[in-house]
C-alpha atoms as a PDB file:
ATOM      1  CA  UNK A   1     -33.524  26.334 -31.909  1.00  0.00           C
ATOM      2  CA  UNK A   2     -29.772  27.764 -31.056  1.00  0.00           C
ATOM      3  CA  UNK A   3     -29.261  28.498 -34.431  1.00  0.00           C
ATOM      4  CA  UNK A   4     -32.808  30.493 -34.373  1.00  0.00           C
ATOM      5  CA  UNK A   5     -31.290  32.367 -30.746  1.00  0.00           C
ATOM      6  CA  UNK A   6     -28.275  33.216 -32.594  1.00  0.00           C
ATOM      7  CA  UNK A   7     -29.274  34.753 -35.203  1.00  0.00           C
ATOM      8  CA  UNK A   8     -32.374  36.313 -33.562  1.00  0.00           C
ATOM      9  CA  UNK A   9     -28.926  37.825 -31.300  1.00  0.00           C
ATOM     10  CA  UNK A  10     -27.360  39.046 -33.860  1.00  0.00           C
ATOM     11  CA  UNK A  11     -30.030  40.857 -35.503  1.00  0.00           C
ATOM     12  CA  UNK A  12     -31.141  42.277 -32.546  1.00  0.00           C
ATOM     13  CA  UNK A  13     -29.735  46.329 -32.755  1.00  0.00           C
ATOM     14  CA  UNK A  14     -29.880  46.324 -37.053  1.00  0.00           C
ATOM     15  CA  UNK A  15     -29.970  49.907 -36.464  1.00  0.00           C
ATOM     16  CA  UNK A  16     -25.958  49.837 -35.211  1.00  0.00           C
ATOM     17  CA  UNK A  17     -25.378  47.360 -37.623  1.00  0.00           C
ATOM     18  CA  UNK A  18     -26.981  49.229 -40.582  1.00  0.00           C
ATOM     19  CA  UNK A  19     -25.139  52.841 -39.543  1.00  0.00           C
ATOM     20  CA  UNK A  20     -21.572  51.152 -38.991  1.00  0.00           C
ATOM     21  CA  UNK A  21     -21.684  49.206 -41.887  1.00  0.00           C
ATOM     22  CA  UNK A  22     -22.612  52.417 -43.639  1.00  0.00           C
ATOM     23  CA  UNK A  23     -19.960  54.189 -41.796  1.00  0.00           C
ATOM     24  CA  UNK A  24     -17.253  52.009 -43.408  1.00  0.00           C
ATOM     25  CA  UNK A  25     -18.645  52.090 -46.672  1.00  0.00           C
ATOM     26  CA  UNK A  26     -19.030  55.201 -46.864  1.00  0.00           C
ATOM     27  CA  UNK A  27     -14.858  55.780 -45.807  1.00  0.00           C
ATOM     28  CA  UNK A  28     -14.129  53.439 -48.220  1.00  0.00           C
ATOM     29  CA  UNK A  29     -15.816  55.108 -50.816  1.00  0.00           C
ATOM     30  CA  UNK A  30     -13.545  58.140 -49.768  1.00  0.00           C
ATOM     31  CA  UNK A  31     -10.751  56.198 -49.778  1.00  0.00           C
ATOM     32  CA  UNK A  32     -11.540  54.867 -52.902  1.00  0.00           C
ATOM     33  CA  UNK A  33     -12.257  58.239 -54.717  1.00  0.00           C
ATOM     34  CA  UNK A  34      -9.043  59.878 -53.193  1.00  0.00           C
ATOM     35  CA  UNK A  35      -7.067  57.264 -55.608  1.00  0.00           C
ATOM     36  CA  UNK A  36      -9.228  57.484 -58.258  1.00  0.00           C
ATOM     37  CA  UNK A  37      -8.690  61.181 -58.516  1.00  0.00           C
ATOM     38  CA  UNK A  38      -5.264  61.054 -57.658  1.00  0.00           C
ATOM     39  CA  UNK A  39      -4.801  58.327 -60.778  1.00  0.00           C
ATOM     40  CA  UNK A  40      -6.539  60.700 -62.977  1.00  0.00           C
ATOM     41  CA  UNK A  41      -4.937  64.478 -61.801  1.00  0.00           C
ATOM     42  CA  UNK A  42      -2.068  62.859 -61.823  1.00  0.00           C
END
């Protein structure tokens, strides 16, 4: 039963979760890209 409450807790606001998480993926991406293009400009 705790574990249920926990996790029941921690899912409660997916929306937050699901925008942040997409927040930093989406800044790594760009982070990402940045050295991919600077590998192949040069």
């Amino acid at each position: 039963m705790t574990s249920e409450r926990s996790t029941g807790i921690a899912f409660a606001p997916p929306r937050r979760i699901h925008a942040h998480s997409f927040g930093v993926a989406f800044c790594y991406l760009l982070c990402i890209d940045h050295r991919v293009f600077r590998r192949v400009w040069g």
